[in-house]
Protein backbone atom coordinates (compact mmCIF):
# COMPACT_ATOMS: atom_id res chain seq x y z
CA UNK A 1 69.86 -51.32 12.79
CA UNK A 2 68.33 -54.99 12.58
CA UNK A 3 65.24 -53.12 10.75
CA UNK A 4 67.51 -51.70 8.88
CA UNK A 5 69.47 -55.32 7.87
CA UNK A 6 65.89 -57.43 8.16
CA UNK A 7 64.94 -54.53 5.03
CA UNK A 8 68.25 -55.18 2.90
CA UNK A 9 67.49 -59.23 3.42
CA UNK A 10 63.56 -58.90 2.79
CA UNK A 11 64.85 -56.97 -0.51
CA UNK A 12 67.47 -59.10 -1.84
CA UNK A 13 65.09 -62.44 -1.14
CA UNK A 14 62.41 -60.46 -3.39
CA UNK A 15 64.98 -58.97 -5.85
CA UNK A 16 66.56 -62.97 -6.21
CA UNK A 17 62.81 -64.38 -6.49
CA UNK A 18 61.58 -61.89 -9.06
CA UNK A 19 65.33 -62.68 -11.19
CA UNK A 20 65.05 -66.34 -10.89
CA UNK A 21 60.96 -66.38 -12.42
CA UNK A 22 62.49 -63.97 -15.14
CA UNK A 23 65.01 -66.40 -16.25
CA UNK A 24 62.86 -69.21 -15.86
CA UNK A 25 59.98 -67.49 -18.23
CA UNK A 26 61.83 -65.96 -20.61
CA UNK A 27 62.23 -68.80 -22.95
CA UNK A 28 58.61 -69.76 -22.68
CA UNK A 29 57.23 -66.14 -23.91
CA UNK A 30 60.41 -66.52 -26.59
CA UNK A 31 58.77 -69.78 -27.53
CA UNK A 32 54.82 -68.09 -27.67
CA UNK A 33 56.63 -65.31 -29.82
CA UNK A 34 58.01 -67.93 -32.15
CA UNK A 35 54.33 -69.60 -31.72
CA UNK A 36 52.63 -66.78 -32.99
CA UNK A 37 54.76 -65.15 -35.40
CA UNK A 38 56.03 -62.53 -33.73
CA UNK A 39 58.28 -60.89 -30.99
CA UNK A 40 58.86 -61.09 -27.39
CA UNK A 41 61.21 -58.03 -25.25
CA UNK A 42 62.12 -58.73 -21.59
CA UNK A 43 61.58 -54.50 -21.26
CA UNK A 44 59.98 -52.31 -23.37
CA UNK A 45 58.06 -48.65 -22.88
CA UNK A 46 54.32 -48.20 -23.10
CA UNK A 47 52.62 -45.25 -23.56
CA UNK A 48 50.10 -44.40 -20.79
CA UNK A 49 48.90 -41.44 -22.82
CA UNK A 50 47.33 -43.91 -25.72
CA UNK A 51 45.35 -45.43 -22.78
CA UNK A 52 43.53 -41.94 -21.89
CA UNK A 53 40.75 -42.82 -19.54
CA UNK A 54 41.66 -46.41 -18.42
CA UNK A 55 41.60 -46.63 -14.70
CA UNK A 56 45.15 -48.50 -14.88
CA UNK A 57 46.79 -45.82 -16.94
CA UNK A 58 47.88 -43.75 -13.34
CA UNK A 59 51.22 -42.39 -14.06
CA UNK A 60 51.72 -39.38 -16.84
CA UNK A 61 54.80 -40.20 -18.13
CA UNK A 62 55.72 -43.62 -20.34
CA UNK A 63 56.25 -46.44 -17.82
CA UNK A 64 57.93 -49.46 -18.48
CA UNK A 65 56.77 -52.92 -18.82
CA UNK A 66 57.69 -56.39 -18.44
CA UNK A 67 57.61 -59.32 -20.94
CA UNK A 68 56.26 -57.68 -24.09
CA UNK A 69 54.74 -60.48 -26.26
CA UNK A 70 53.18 -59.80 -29.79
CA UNK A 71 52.11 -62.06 -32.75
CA UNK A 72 49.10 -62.88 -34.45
CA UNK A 73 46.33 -64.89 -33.41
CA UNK A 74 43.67 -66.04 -35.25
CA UNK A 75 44.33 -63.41 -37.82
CA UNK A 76 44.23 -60.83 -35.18
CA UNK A 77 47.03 -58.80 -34.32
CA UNK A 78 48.07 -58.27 -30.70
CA UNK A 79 50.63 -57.28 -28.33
CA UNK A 80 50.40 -58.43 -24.12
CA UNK A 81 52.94 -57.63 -21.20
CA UNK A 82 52.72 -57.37 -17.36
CA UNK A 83 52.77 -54.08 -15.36
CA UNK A 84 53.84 -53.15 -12.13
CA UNK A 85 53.03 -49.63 -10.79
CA UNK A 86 52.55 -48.04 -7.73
CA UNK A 87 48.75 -46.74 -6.85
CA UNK A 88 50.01 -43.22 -5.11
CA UNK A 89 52.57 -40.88 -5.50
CA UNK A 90 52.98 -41.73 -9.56
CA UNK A 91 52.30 -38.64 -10.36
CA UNK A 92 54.77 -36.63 -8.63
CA UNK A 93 52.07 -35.03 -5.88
CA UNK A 94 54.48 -35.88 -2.92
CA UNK A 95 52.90 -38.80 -1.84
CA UNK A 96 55.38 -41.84 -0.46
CA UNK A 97 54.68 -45.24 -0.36
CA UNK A 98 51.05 -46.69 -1.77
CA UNK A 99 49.83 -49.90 -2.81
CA UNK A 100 51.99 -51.30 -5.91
CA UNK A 101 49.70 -53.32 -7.97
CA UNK A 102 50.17 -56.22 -10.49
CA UNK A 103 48.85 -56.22 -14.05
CA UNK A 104 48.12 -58.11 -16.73
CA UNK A 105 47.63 -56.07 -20.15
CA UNK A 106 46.32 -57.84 -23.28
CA UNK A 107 45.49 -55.95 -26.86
CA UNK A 108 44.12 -56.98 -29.76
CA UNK A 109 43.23 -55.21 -33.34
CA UNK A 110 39.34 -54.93 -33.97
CA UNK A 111 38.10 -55.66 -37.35
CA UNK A 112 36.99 -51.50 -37.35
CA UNK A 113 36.51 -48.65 -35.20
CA UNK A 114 33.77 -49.37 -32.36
CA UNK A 115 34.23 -45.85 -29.91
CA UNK A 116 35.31 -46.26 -26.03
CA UNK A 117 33.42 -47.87 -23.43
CA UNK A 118 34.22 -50.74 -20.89
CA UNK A 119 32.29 -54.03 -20.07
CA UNK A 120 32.61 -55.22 -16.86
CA UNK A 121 30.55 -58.08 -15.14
CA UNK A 122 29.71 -56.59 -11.94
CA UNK A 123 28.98 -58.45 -8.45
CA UNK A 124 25.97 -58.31 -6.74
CA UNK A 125 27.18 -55.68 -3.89
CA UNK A 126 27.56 -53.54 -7.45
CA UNK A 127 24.77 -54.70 -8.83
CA UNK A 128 22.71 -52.70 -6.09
CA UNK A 129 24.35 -49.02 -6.60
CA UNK A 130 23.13 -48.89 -10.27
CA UNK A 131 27.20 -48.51 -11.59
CA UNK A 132 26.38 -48.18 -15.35
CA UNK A 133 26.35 -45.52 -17.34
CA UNK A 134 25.10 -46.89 -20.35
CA UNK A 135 21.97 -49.30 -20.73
CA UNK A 136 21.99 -51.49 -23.85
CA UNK A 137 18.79 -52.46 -23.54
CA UNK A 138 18.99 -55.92 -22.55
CA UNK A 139 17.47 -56.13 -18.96
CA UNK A 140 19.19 -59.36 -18.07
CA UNK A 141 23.11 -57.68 -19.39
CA UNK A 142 21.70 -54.56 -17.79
CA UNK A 143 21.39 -56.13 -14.90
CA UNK A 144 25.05 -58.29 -14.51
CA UNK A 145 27.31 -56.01 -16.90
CA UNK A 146 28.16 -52.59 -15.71
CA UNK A 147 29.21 -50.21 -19.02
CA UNK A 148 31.05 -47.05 -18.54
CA UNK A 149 32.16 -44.82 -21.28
CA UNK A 150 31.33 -41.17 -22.80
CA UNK A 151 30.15 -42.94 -26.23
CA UNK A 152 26.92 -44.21 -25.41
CA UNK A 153 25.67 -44.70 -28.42
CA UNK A 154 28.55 -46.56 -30.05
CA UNK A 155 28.23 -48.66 -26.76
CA UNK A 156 24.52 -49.74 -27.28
CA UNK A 157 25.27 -50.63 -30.97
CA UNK A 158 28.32 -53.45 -30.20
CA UNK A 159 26.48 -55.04 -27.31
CA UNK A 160 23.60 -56.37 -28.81
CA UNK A 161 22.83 -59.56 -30.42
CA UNK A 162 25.36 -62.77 -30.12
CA UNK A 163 28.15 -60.89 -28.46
CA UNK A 164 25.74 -60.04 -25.61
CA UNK A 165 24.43 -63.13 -25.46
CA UNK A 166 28.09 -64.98 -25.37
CA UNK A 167 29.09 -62.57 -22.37
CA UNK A 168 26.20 -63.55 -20.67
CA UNK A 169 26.58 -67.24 -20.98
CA UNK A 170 30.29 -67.69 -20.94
CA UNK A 171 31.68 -68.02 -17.25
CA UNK A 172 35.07 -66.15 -18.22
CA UNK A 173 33.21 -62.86 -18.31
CA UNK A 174 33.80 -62.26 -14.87
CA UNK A 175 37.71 -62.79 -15.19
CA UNK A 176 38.41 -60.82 -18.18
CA UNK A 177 36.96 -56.88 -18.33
CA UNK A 178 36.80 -54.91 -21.34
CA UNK A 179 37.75 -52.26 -22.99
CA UNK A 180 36.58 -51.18 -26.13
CA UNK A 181 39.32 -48.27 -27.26
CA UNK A 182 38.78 -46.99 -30.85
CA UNK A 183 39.69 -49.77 -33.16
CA UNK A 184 41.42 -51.95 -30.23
CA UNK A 185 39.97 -54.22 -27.42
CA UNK A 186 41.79 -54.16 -24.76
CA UNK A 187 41.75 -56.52 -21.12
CA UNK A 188 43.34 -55.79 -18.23
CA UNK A 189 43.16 -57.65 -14.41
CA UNK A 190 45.04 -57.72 -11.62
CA UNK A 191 47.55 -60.69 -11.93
CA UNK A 192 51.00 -61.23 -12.53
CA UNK A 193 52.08 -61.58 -16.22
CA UNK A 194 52.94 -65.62 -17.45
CA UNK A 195 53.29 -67.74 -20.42
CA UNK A 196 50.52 -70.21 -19.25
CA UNK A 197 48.14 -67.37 -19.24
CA UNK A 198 48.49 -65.83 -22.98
CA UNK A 199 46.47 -68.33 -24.91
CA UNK A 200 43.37 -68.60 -22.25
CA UNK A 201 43.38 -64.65 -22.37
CA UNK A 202 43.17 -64.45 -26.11
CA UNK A 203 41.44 -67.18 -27.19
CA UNK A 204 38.71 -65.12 -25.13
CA UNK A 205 39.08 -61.94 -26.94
CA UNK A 206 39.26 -63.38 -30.00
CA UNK A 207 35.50 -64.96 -29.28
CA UNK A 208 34.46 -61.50 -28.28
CA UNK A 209 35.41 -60.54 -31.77
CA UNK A 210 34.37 -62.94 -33.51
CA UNK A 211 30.91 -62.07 -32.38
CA UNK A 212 31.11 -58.40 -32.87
CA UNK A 213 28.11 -57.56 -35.94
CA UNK A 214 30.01 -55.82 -37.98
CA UNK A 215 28.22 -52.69 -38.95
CA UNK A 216 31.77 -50.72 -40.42
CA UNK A 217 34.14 -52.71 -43.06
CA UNK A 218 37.90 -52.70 -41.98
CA UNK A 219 40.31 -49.11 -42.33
CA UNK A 220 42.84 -48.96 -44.42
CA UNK A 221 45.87 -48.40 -42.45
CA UNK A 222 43.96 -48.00 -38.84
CA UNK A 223 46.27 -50.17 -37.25
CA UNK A 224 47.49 -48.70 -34.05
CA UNK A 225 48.76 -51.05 -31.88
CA UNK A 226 52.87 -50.67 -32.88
CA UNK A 227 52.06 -47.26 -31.79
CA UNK A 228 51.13 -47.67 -28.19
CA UNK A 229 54.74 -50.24 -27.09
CA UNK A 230 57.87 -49.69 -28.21
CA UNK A 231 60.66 -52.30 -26.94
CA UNK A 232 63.98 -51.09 -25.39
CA UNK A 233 66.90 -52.44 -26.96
CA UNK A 234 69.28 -54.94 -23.88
């Protein structure tokens, strides 16, 4: 029985704590929303299925999301939120319990359609396995990025000139990995979702674009990204 009451405390402490940051945050995504021109939802739905591949995207049906921010920076569209999901038994295979993991999500358009591949800047214990599956052709990147992805070509002509030599040099590589998903880039790490932590996040994918040698000219109605969030209305 005191388990039992120690539980119902634990969760009303954690249900309180998680309410009270809500509250507190709200305004400040309403004010980035305002910032950046666009919209900010307290709930909304993404879909996991636009996200095909992406180690994150672990549960088949639409899961919900927290604080869905979008707006345009730097001329770029984008959308961000947070995630919370649990690592086993999300897809219904009888498992209980698991690890429930915290996400931060962050997309922005690309100028054109690049393929799908990540970029990840691997540690050293990494570093030894040989964890790529694509080499670019640039022995030092080779060596610190690890690139996964079943385009390898479209892979080796992005990374190449200034953009691998800014993920080389700039320190915030190894904070923010990559994904490269058709005509969107998308980052994702494990961290819990906050205003303070929108600007830092794009202001580095918006150098990674701004990099980018632009081999294709912008699509005509390519843009994807109201496709892949939809809020939910209260």
């Amino acid at each position: 029985m005191q388990i039992i009451i120690y539980g119902l405390i634990l969760g009303l402490v954690i249900t309180t704590f998680r309410w009270l940051r809500r509250r507190r945050n709200a305004p400040r995504f309403q004010a980035l929303a305002e910032r950046y021109g666009g919209t900010y939802a307290p709930k909304a739905q993404a879909r996991a299925e636009r996200f095909a591949g992406v180690e994150w995207a672990t549960e088949p049906r639409s899961p919900d999301v927290h604080d869905y921010l979008c707006g345009n920076y730097q001329g770029h569209p984008f959308y961000c939120f947070g995630w919370e999901y649990s690592t086993r038994g999300a897809m219904g295979d009888g498992e209980s319990g698991g690890v429930r993991v915290v996400r931060s999500v962050y997309t922005v358009q690309l100028p054109c359609y690049v393929g799908h591949f990540s970029v990840r800047k691997h540690s050293s214990a990494r570093r030894m396995f040989g964890q790529n599956d694509v080499q670019v052709g640039h022995p030092e990147f080779d060596e610190q990025f690890t690139v996964n992805g079943h385009e390898p070509l479209a892979a080796q002509q992005v990374l190449r000139g200034s953009l691998v030599e800014f993920l080389l040099n700039d320190s915030r590589s190894k904070d923010y990995p990559l994904w490269f998903l058709g005509d969107r880039l998308l980052c994702s790490f494990t961290d819990r979702f906050s205003p303070p932590d929108v600007e830092p996040a794009l202001e580095f994918m918006a150098q990674v674009i701004g990099t980018l040698d632009r081999t294709e000219t912008p699509a005509e109605s390519r843009s994807v990204l109201e496709e892949d969030v939809v809020p939910l209305s209260g």
